[in-house]
Protein backbone atom coordinates (compact mmCIF):
# COMPACT_ATOMS: atom_id res chain seq x y z
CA UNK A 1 0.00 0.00 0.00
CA UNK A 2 1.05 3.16 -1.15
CA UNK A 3 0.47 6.25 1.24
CA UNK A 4 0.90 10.13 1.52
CA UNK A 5 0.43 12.71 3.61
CA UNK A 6 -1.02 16.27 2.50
CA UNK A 7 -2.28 18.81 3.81
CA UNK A 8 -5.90 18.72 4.52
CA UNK A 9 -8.68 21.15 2.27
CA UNK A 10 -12.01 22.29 2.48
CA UNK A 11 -13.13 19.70 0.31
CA UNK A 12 -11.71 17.54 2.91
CA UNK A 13 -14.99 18.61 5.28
CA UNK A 14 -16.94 15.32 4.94
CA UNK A 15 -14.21 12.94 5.44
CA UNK A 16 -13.01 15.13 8.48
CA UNK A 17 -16.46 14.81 9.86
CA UNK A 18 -16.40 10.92 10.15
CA UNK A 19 -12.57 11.54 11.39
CA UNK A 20 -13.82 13.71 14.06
CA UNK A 21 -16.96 11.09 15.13
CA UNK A 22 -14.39 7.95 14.75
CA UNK A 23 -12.21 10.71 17.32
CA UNK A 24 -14.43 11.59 19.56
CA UNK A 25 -16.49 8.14 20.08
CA UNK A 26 -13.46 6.34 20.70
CA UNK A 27 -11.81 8.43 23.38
CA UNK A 28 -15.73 9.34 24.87
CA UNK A 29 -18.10 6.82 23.39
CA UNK A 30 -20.93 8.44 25.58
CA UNK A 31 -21.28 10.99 22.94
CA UNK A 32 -23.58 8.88 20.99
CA UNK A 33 -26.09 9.02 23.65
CA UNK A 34 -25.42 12.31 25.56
CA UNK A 35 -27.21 15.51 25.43
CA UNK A 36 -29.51 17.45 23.62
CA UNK A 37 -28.13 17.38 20.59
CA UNK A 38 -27.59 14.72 17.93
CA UNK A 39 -24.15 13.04 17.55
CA UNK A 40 -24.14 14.54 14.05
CA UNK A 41 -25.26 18.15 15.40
CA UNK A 42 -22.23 17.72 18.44
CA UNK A 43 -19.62 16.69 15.81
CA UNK A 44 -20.07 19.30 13.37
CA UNK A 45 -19.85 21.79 16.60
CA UNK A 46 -16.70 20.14 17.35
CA UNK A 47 -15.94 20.88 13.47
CA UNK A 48 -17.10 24.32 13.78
CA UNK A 49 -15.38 25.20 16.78
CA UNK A 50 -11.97 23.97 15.88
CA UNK A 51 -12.43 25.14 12.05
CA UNK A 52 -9.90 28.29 12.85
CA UNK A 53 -7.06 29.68 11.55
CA UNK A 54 -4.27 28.32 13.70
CA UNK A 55 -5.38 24.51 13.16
CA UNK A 56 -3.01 21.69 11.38
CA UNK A 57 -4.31 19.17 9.26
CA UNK A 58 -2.98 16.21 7.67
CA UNK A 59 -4.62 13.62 5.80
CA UNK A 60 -2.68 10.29 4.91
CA UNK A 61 -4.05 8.91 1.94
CA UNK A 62 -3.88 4.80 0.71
CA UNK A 63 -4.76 3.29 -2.28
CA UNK A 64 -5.64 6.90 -3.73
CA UNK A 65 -7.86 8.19 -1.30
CA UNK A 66 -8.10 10.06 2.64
CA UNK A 67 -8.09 7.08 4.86
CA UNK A 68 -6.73 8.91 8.44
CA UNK A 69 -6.13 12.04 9.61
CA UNK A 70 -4.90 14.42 12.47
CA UNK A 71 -6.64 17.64 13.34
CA UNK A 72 -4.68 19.91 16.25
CA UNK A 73 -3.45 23.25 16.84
CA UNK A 74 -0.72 25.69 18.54
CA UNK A 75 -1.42 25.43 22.11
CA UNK A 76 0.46 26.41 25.46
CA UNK A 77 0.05 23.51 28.07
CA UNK A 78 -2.18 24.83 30.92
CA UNK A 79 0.46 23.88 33.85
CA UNK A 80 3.66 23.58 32.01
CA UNK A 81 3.08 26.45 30.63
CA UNK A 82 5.21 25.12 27.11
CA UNK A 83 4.25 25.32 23.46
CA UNK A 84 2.75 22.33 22.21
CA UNK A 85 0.48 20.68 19.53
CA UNK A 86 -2.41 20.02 20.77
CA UNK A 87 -4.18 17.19 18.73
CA UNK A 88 -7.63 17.14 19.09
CA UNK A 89 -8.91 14.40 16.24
CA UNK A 90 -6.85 11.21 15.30
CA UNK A 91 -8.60 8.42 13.58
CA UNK A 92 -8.18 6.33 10.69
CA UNK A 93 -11.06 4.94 8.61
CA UNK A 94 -11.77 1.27 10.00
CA UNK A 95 -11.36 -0.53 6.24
CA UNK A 96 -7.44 1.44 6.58
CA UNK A 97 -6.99 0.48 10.23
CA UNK A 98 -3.26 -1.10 11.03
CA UNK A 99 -1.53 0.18 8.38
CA UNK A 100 0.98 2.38 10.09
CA UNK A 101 -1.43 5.30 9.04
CA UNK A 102 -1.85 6.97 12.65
CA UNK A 103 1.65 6.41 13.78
CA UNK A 104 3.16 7.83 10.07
CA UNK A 105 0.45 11.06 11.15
CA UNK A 106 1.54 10.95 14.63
CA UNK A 107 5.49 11.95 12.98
CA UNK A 108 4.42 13.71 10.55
CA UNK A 109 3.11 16.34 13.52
CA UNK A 110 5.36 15.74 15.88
CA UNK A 111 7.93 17.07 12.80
CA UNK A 112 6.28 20.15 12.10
CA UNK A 113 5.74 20.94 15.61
CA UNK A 114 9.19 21.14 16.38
CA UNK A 115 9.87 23.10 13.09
CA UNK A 116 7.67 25.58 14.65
CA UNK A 117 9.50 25.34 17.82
CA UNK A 118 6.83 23.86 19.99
CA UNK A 119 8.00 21.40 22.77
CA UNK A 120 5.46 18.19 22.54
CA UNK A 121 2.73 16.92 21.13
CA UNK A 122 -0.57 16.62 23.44
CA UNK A 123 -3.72 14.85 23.04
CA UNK A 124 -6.69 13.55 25.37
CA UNK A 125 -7.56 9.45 24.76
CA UNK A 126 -9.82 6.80 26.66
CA UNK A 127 -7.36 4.18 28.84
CA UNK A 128 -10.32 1.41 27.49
CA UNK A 129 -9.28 1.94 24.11
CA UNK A 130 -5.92 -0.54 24.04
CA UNK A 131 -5.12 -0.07 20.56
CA UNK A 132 -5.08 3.49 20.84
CA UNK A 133 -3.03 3.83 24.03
CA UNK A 134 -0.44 1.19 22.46
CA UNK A 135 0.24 3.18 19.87
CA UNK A 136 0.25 6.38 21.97
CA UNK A 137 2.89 4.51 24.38
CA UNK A 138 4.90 3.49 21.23
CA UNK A 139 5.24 6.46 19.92
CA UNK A 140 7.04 8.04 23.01
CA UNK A 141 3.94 9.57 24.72
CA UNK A 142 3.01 8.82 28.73
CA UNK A 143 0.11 10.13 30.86
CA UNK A 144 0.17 13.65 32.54
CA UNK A 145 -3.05 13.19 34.51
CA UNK A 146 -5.87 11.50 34.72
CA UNK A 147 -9.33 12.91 34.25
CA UNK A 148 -11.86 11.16 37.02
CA UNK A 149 -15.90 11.89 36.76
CA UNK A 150 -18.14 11.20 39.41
CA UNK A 151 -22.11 11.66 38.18
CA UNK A 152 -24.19 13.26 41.17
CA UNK A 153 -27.48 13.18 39.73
């Protein structure tokens, strides 16, 4: 299999849509059930609300088409106070899934954040999702905190 990396485009919009659900249910898979709104009314939020001018994306394509992607942008860490990349959507379409996609993405930021001088690269994920966190732990990254929830209603 043949793949590149590009830059991402505004044609890009409905395959960066399913990136960001494939994102977002796999590090919070309550989103399909939460809230008022529908999951495809809270994605294209998340869409809207990321879609500025300081975000990076890069879309690895196989076998001539977008199959994964990473969506972040410039950030400064909110205790370490360093420049970072902040990812905030990694996923790659299931039909393209262990193919080295991710992890080639995963480089591919981590080298043009430190071209740009930033110190890491940052991203949120669920511990229950094993593949994910592999990969995460393979590619040099380790856990900062941990986020704990307690419902009260």
């Amino acid at each position: 299999m043949q793949a590149t990396i590009r830059e991402g485009r505004p044609t890009d919009r409905p395959f960066l849509l399913e990136i960001l659900t494939l994102s977002a249910l796999a590090s919070y898979p309550p989103l399909a059930t939460l809230g008022r709104l529908t999951l495809r009314e809270t994605i294209e939020t998340f869409y809207e609300d990321y879609d500025h001018p300081q975000k990076r994306i890069w879309v690895a394509e196989a076998d001539g088409r977008p199959a994964a992607a990473v969506w972040g942008l410039r950030s400064i860490h909110p205790v370490l106070e360093e420049p970072e990349f902040l990812i905030v959507a990694i996923a790659t379409l299931p039909d393209f899934r262990g193919r080295g996609l991710a992890r080639a993405l995963l480089a591919h930021a981590a080298e043009a954040a430190r071209a740009e001088g930033l110190k890491a690269l940052r991203l949120f994920a669920n511990p229950a999702n094993s593949q994910a966190m592999a990969l995460y732990e393979q590619g040099g990254f380790s856990p900062l905190t941990v986020e704990l929830r307690k419902p009260i209603s």
